[in-house]
N, C-alpha and C. Protein backbone atom coordinates (compact mmCIF):
# COMPACT_ATOMS: atom_id res chain seq x y z
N UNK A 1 -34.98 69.96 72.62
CA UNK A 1 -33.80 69.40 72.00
C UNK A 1 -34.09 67.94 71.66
N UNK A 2 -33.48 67.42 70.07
CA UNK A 2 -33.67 66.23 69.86
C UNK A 2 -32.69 65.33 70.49
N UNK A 3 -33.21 63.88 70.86
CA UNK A 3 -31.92 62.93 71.47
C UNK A 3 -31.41 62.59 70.43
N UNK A 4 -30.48 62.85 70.74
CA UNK A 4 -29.08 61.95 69.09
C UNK A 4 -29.43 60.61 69.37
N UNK A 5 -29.40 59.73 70.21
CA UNK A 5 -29.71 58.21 70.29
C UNK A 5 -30.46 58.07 69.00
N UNK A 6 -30.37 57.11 68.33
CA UNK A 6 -31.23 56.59 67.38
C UNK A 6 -31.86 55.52 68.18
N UNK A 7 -33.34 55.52 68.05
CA UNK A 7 -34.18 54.21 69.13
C UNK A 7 -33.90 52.81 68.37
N UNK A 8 -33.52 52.22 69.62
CA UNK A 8 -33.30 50.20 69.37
C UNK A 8 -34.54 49.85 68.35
N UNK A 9 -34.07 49.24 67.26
CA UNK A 9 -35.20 48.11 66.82
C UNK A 9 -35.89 47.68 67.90
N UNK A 10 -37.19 46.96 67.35
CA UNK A 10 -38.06 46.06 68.40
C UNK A 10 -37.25 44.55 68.37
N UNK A 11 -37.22 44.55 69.39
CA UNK A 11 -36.69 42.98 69.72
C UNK A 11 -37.26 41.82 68.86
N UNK A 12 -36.49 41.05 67.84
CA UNK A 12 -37.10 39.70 67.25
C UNK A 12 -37.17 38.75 68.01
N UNK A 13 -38.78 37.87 67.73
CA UNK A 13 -39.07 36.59 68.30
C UNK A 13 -38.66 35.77 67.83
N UNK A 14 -38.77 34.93 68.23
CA UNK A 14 -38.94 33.31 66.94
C UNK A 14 -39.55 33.35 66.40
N UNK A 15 -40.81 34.06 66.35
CA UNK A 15 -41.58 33.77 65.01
C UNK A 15 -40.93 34.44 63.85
N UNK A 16 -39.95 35.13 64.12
CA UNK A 16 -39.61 36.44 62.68
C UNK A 16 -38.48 35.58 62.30
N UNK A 17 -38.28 34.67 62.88
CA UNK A 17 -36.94 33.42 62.44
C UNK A 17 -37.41 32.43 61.11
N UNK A 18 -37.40 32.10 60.08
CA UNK A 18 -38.00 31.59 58.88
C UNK A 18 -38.09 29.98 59.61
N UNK A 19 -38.98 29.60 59.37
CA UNK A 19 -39.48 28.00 59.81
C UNK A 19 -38.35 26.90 59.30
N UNK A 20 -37.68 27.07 58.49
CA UNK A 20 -36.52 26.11 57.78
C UNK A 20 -35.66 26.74 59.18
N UNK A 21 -35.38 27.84 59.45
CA UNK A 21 -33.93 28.12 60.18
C UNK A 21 -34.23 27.12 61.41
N UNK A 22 -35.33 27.43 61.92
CA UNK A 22 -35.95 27.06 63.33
C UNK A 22 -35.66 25.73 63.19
N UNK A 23 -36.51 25.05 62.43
CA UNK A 23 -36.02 23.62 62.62
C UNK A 23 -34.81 22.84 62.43
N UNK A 24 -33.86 23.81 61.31
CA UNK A 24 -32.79 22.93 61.45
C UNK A 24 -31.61 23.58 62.54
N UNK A 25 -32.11 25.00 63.03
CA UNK A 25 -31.26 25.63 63.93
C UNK A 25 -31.48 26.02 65.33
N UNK A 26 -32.87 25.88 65.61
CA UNK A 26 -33.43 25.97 67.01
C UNK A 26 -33.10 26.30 67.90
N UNK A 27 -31.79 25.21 67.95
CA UNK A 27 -31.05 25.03 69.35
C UNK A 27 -29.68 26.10 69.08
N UNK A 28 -29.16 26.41 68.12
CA UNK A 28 -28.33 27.36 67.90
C UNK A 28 -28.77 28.42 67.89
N UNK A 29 -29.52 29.55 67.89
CA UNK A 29 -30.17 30.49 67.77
C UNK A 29 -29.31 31.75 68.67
N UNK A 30 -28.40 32.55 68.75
CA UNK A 30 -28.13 33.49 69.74
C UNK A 30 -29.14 35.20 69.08
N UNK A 31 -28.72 35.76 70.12
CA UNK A 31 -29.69 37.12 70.28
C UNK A 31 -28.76 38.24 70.88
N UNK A 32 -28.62 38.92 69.78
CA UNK A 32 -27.47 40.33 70.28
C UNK A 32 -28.17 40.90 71.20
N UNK A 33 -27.31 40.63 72.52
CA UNK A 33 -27.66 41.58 73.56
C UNK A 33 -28.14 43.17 74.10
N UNK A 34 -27.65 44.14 72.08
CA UNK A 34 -27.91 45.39 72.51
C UNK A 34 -29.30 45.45 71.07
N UNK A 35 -29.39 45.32 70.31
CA UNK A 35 -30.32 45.65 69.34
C UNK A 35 -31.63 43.89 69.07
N UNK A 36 -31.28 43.22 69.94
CA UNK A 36 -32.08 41.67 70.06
C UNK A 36 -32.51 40.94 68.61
N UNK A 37 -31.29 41.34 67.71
CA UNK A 37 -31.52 40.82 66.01
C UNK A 37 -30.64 39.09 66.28
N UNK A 38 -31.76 38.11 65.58
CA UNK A 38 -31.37 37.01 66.13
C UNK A 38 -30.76 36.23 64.87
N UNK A 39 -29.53 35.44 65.26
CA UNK A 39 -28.49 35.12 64.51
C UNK A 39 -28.13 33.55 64.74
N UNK A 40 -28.10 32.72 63.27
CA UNK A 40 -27.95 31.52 63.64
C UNK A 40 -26.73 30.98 62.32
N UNK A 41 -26.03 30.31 62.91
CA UNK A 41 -24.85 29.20 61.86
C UNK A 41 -25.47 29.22 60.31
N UNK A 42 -24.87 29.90 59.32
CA UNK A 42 -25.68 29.94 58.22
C UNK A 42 -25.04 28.93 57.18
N UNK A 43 -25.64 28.35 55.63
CA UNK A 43 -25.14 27.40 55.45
C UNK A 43 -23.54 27.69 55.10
N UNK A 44 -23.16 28.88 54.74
CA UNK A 44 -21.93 29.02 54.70
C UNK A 44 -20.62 28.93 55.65
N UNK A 45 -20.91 28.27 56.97
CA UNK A 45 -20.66 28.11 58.22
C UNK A 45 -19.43 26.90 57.26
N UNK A 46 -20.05 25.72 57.37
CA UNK A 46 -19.34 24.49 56.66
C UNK A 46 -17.90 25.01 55.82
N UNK A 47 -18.18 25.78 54.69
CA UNK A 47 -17.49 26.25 53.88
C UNK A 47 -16.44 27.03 54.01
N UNK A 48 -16.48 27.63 55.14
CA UNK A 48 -15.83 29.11 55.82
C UNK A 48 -14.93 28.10 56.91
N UNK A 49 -15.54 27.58 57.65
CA UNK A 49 -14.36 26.36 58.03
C UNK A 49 -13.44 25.42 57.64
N UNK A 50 -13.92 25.01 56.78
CA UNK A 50 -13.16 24.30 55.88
C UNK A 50 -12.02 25.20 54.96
N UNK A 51 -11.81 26.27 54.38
CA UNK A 51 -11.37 27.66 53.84
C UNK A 51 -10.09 27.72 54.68
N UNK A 52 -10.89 28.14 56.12
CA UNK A 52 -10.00 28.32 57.45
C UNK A 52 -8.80 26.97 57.60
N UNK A 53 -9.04 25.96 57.58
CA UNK A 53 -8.32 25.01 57.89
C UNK A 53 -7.63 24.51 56.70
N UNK A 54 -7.65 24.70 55.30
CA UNK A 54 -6.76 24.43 54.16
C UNK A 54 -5.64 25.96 54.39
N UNK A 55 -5.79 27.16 55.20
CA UNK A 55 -5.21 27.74 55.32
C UNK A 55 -4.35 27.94 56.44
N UNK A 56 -4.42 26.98 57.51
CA UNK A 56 -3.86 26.50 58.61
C UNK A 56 -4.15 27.03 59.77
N UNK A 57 -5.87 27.40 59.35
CA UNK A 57 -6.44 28.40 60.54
C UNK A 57 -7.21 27.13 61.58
N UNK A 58 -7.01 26.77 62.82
CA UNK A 58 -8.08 25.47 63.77
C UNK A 58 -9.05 26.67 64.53
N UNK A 59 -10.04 26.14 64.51
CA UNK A 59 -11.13 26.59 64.66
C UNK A 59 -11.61 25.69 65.94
């Protein structure tokens, strides 16, 4: 019998992080705890806050 599970991706390093992210994001960097795909403040971060708060959303 086949397992229905579909198998986890391989866990990303830092190296699979693009050298611009790393340096300007380094220290922000989180890592999903179930599939280890790594996620950082993108430049649309700025924009999406600002959006939020002309709409009376505080962040």
């Amino acid at each position: 019998m086949r397992d229905p599970t579909p198998p986890k991706p391989e866990k990303q390093g830092r190296n699979d992080v693009p050298a611009n992210v790393l340096s300007g994001h380094g220290a922000t960097l989180s890592r999903c705890g179930d599939c280890g795909q790594i996620y950082w403040p993108g430049s649309h971060l700025a924009r999406l806050r600002q959006r939020l708060a002309e709409v009376g959303v505080s962040i």
